[in-house]
N, C-alpha and C. Protein backbone atom coordinates (compact mmCIF):
# COMPACT_ATOMS: atom_id res chain seq x y z
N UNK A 1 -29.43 -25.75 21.25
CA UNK A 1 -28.38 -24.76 21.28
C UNK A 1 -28.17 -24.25 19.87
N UNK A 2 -28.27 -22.88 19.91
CA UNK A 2 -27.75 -22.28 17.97
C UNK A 2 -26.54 -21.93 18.01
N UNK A 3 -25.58 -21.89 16.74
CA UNK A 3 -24.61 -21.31 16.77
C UNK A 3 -24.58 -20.43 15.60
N UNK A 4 -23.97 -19.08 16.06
CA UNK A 4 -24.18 -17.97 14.64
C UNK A 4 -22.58 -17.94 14.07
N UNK A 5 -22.92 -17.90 13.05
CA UNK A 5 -21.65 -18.09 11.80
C UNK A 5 -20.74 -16.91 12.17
N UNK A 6 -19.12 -17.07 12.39
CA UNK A 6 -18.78 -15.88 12.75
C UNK A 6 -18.38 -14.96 11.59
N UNK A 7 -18.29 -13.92 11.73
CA UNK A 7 -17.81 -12.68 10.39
C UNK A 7 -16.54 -12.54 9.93
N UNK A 8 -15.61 -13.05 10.22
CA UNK A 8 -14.28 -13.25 10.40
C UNK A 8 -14.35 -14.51 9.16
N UNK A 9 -13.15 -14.47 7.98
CA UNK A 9 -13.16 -15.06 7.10
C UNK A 9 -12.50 -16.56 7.81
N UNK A 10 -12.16 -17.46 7.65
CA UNK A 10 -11.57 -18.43 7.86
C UNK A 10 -10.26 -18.26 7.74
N UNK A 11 -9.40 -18.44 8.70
CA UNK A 11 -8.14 -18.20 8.44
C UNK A 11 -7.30 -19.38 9.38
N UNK A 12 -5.80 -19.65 9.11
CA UNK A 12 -5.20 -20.64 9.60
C UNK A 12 -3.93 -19.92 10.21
N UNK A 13 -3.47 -20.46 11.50
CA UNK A 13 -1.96 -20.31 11.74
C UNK A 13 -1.39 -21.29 11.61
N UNK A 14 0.24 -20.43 11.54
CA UNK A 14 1.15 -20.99 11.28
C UNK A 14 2.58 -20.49 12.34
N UNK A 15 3.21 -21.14 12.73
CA UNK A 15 4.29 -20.34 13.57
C UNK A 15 5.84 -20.64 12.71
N UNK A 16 6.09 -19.54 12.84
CA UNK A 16 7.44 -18.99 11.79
C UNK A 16 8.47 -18.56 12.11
N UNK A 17 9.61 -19.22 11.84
CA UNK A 17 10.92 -18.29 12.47
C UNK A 17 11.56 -17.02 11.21
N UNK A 18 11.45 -15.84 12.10
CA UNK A 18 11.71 -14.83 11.10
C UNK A 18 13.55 -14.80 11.20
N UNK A 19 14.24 -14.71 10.45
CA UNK A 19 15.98 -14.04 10.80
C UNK A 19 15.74 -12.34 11.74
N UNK A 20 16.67 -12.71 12.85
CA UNK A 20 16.74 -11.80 13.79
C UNK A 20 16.60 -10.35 12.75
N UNK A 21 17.56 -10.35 11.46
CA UNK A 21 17.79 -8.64 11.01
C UNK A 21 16.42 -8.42 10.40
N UNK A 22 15.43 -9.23 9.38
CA UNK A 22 14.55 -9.29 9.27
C UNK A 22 12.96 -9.04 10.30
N UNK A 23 13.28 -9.36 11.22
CA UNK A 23 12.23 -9.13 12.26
C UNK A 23 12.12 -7.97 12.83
N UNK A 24 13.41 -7.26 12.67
CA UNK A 24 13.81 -5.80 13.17
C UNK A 24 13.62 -5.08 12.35
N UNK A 25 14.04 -5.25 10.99
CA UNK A 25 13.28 -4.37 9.45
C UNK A 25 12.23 -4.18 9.87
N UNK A 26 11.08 -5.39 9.79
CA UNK A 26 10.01 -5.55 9.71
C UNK A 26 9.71 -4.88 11.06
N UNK A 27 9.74 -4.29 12.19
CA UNK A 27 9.37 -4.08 13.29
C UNK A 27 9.50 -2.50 12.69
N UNK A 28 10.28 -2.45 12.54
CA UNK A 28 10.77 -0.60 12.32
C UNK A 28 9.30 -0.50 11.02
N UNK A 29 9.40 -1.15 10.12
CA UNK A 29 8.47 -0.29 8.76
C UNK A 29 7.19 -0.63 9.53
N UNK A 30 6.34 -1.65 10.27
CA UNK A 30 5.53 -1.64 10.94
C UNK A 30 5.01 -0.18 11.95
N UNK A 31 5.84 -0.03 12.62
CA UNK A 31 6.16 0.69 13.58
C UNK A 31 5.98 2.15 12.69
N UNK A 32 6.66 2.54 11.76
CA UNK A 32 6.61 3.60 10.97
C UNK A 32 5.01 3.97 10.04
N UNK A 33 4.55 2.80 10.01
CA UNK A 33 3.36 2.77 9.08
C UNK A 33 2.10 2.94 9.94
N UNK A 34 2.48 2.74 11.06
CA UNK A 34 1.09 3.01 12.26
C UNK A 34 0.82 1.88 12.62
N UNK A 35 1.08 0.86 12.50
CA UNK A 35 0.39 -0.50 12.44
C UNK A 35 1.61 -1.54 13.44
N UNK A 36 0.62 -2.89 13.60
CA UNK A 36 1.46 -3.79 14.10
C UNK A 36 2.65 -4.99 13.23
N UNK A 37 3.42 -5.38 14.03
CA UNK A 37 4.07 -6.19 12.85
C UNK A 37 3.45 -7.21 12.33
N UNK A 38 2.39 -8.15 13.09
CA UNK A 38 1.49 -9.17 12.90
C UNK A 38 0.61 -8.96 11.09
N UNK A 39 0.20 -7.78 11.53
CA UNK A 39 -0.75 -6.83 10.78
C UNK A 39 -0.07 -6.73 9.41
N UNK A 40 1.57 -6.36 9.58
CA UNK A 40 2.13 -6.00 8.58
C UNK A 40 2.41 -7.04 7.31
N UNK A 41 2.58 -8.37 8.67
CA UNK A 41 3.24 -9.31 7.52
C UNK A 41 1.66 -10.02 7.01
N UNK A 42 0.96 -9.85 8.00
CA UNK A 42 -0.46 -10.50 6.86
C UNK A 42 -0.56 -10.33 5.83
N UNK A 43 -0.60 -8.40 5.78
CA UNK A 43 -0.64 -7.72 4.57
C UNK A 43 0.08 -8.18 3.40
N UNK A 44 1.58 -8.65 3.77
CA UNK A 44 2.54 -8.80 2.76
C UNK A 44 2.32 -9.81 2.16
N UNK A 45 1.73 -10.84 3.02
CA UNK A 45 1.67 -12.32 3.02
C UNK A 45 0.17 -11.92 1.55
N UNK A 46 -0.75 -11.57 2.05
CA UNK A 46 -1.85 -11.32 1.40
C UNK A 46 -1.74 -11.08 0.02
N UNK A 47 -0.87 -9.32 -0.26
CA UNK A 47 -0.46 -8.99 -1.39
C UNK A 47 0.29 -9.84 -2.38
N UNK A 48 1.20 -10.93 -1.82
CA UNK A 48 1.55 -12.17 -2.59
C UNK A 48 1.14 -13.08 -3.42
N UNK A 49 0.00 -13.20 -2.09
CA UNK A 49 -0.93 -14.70 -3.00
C UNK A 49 -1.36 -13.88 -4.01
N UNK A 50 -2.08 -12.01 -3.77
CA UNK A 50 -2.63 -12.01 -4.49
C UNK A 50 -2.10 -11.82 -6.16
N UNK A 51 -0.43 -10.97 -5.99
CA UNK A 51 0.57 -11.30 -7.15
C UNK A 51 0.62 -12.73 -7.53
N UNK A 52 0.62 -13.44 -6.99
CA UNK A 52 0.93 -14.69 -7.46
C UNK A 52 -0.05 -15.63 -8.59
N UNK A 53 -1.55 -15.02 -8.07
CA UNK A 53 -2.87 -15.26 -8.86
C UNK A 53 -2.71 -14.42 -9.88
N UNK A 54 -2.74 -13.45 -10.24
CA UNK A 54 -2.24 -12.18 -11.36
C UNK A 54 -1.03 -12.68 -12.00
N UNK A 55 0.03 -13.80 -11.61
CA UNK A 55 1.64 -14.49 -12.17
C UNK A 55 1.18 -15.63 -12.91
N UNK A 56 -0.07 -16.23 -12.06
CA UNK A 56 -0.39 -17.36 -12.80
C UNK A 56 -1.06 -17.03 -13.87
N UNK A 57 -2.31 -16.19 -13.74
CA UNK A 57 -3.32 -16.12 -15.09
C UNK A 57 -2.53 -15.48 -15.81
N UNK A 58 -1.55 -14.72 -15.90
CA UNK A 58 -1.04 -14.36 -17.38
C UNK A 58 0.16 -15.49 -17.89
N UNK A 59 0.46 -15.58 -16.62
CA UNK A 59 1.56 -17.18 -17.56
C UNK A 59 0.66 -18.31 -18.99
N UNK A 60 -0.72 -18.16 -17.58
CA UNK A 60 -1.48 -19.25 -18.46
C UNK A 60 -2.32 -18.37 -19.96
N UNK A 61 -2.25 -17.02 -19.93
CA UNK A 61 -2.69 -16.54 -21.15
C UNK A 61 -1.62 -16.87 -21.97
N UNK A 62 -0.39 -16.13 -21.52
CA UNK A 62 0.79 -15.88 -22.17
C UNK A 62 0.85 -17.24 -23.19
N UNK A 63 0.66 -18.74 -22.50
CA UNK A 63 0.92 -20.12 -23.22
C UNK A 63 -0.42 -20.20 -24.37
N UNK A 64 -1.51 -19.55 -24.15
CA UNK A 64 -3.08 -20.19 -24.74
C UNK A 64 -3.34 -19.16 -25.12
N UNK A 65 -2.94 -17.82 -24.89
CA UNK A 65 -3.13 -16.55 -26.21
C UNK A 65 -2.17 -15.76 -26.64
N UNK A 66 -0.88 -16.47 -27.22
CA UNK A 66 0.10 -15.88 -27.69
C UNK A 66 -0.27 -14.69 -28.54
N UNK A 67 -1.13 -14.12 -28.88
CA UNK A 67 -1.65 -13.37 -30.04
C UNK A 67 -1.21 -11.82 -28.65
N UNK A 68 -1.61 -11.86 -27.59
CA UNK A 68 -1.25 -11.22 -26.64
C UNK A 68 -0.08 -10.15 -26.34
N UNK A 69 0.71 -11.11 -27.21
CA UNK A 69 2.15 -10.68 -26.87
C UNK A 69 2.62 -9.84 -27.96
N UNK A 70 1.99 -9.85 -29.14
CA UNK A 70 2.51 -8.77 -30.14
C UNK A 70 2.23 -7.45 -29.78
N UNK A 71 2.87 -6.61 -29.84
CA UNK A 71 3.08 -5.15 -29.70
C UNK A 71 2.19 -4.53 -30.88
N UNK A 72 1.42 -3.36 -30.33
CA UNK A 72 0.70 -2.70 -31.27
C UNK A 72 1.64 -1.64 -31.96
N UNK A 73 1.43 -1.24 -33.24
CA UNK A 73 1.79 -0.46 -34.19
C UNK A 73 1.14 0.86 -33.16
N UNK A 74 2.06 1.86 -33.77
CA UNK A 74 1.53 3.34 -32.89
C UNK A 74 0.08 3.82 -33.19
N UNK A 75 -0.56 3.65 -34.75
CA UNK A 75 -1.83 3.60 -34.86
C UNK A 75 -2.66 2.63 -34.30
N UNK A 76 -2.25 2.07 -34.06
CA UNK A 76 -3.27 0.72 -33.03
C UNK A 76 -3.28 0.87 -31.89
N UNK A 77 -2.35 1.47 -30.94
CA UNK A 77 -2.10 1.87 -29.81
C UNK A 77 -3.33 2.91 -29.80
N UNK A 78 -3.00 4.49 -31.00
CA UNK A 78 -3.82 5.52 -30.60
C UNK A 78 -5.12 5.35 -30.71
N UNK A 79 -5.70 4.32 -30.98
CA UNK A 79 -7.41 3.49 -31.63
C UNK A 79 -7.18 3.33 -30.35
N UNK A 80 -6.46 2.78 -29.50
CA UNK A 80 -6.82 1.60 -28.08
C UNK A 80 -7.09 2.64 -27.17
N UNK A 81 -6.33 3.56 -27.74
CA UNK A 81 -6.30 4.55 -26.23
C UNK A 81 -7.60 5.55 -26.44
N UNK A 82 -8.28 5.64 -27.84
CA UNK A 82 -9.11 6.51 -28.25
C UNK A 82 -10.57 5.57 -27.25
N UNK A 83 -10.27 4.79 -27.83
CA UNK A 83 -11.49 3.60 -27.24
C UNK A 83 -11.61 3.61 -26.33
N UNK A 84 -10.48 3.90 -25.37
CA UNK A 84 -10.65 3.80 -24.39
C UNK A 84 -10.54 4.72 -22.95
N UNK A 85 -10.93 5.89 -24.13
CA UNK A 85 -11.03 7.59 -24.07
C UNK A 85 -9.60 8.17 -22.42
N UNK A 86 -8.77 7.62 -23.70
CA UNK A 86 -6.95 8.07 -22.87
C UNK A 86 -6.59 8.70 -23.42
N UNK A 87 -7.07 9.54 -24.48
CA UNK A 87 -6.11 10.16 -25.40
C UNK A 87 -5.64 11.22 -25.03
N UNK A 88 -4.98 11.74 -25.10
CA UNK A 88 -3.97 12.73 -24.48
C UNK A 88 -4.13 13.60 -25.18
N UNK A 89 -4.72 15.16 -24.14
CA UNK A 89 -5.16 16.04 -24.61
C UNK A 89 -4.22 17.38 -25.31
């Protein structure tokens, strides 16, 4: 017997109690956006972790490359932005 790997990433449930006014928000902006509420809160759920990965790596720069955090002088800025062909025409 073979079995083919399915295409679908690995994913887990979980069952959740939403607050009644919350579930109704969430039903209406669902509802407004074209989409389902299931759909909606994945999304939200998704966009989190992925803020949360983007919260961590700069916390952990912020501690191990303090050099980071100094503010450029306005000529150092207009070099950064030249470099990095932003300059404002």
């Amino acid at each position: 017997m073979s079995t083919t790997a399915s295409a679908r990433p690995l994913s887990h449930r979980k069952l959740i109690d939403i607050p009644e006014e919350v579930f109704s928000a969430l039903t209406v902006k669902a509802a407004a956006m074209g989409t389902s509420l299931k759909k909606l809160i994945e999304d939200i759920l998704v966009r989190e972790a992925e803020d949360m990965e983007d919260a961590a790596l700069y916390k952990y720069l912020v501690a191990t490359r303090p050099e980071g955090k100094v503010m450029l002088d306005a000529k150092e800025q207009a070099e950064f932005e030249e470099w990095l062909e932003l300059q404002r025409k």
